[in-house]
N, C-alpha and C. Protein backbone atom coordinates (compact mmCIF):
# COMPACT_ATOMS: atom_id res chain seq x y z
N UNK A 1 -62.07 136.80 -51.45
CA UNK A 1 -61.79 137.09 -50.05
C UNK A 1 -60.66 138.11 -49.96
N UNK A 2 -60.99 139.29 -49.15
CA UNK A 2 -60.13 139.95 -48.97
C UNK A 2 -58.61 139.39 -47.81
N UNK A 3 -57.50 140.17 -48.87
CA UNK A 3 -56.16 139.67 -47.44
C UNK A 3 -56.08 140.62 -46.49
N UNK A 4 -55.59 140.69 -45.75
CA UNK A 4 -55.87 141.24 -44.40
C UNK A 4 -55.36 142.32 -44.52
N UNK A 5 -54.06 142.50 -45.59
CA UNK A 5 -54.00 144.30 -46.15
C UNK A 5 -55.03 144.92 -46.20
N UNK A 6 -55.41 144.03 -47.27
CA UNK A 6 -57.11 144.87 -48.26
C UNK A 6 -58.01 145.16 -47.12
N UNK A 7 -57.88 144.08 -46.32
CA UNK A 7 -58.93 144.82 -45.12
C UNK A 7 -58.72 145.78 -44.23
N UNK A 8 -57.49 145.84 -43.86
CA UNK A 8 -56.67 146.70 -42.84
C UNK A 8 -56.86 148.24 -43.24
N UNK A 9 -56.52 147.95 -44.64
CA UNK A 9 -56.78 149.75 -45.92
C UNK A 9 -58.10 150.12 -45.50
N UNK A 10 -59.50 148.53 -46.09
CA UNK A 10 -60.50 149.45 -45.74
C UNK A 10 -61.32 149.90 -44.61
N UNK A 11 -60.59 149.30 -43.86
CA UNK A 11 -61.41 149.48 -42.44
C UNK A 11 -60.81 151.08 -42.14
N UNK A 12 -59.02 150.96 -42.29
CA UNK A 12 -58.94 152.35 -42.23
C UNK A 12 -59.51 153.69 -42.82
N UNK A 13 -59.62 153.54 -44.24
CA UNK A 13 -60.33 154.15 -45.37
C UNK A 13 -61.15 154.95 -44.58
N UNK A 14 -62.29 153.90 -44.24
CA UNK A 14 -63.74 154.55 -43.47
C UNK A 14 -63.89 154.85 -42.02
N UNK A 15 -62.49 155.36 -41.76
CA UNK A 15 -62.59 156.36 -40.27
C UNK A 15 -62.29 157.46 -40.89
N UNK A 16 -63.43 158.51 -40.01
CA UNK A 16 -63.12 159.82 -40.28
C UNK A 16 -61.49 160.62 -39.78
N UNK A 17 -60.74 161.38 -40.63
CA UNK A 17 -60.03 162.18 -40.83
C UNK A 17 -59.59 162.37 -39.16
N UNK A 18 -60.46 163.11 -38.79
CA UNK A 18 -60.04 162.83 -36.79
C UNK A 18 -59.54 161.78 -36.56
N UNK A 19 -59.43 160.34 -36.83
CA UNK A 19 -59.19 159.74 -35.95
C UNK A 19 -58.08 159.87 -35.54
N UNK A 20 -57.67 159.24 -34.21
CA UNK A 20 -56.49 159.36 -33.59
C UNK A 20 -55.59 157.83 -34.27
N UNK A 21 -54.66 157.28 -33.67
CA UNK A 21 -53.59 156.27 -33.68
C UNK A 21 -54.99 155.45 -32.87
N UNK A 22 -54.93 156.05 -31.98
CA UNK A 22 -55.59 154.56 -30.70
C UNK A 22 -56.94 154.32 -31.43
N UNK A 23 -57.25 155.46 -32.06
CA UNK A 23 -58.98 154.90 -33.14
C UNK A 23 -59.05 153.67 -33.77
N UNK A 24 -57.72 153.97 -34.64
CA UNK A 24 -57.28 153.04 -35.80
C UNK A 24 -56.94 151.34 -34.97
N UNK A 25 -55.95 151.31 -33.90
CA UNK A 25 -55.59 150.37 -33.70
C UNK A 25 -56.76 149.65 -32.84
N UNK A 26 -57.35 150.44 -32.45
CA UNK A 26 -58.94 149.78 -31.68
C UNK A 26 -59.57 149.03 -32.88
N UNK A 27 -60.36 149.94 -34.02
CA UNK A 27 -60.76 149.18 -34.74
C UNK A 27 -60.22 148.08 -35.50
N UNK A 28 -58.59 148.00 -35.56
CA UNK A 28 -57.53 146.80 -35.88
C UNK A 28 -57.91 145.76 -35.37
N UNK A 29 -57.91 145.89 -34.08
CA UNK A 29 -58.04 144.79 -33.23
C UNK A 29 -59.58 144.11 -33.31
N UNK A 30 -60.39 145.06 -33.57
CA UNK A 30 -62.02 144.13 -33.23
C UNK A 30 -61.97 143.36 -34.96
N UNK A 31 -61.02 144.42 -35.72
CA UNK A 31 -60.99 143.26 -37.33
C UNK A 31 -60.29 142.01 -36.68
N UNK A 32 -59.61 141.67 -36.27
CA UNK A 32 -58.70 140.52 -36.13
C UNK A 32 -59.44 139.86 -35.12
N UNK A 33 -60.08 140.35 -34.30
CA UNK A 33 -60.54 139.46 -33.08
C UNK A 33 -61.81 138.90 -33.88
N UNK A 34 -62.47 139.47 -34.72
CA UNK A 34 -63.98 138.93 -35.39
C UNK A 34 -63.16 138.11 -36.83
N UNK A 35 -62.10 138.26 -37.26
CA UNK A 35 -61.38 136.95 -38.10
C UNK A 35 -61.04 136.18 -37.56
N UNK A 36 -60.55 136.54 -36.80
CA UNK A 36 -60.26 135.20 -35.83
C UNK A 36 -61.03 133.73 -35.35
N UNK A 37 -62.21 134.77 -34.84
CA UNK A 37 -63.54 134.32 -34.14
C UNK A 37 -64.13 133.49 -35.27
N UNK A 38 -64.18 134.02 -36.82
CA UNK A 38 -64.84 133.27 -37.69
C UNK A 38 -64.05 132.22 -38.03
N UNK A 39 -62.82 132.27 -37.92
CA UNK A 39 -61.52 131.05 -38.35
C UNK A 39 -61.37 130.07 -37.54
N UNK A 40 -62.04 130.17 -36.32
CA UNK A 40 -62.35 129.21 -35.20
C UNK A 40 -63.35 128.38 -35.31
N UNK A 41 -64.84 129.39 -35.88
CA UNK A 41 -65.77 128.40 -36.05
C UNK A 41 -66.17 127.31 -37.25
N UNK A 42 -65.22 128.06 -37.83
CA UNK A 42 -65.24 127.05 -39.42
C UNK A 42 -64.52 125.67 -39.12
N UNK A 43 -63.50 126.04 -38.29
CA UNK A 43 -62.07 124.68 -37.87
C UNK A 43 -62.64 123.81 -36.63
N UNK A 44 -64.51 124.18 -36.46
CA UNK A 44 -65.06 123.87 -35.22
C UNK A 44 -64.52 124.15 -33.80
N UNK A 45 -64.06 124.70 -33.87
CA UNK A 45 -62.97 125.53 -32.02
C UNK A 45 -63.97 126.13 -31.76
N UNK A 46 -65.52 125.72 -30.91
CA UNK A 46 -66.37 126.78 -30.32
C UNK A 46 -67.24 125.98 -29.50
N UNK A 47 -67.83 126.31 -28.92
CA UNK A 47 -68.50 125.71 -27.98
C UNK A 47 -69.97 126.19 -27.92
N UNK A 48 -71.01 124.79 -27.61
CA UNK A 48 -72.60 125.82 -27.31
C UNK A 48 -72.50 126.63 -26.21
N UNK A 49 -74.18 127.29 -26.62
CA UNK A 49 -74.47 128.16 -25.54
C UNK A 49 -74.72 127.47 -24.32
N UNK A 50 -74.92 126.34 -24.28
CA UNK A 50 -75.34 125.07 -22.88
C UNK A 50 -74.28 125.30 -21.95
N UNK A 51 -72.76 125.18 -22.81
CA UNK A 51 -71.40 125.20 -22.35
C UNK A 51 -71.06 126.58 -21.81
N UNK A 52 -71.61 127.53 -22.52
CA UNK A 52 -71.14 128.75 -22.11
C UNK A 52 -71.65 129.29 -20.97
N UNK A 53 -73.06 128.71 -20.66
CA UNK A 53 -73.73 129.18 -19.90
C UNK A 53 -73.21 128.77 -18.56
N UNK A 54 -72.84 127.26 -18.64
CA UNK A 54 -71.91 126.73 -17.32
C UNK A 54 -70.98 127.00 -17.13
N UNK A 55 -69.73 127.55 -18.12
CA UNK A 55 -69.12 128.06 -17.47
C UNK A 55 -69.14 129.58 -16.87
N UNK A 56 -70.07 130.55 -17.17
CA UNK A 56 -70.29 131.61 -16.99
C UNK A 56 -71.04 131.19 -15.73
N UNK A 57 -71.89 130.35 -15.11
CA UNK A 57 -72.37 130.12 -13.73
C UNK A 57 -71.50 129.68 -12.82
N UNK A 58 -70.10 129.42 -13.24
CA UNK A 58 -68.89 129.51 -12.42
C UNK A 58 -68.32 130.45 -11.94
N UNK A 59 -68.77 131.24 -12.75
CA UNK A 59 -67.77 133.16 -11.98
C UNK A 59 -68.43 132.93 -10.86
């Protein structure tokens, strides 16, 4: 398993040369928000789609 350096390097690695600051820290963030997301569902922190659906028929 990569540590979140190793991932941080390669996620950067494979943006093209253009990118800006805000490129980099965009794609930062969707790494951490999708580790996150998987570190939730392993520790069971998630909910069905039954659940989601009711609360989304609340907006």
């Amino acid at each position: 398993m990569e540590t979140l350096r190793e991932e941080a390097i390669n996620v950067i690695s494979k943006l093209p040369d253009s990118a800006s600051i805000d490129d980099i820290m965009y794609r930062l963030y969707v790494v951490d928000k999708v580790r996150k997301g998987r570190e939730a569902i392993k520790q069971g922190d998630s909910i069905s789609i039954k659940e989601l659906k009711g609360e989304m028929g609340s907006w």
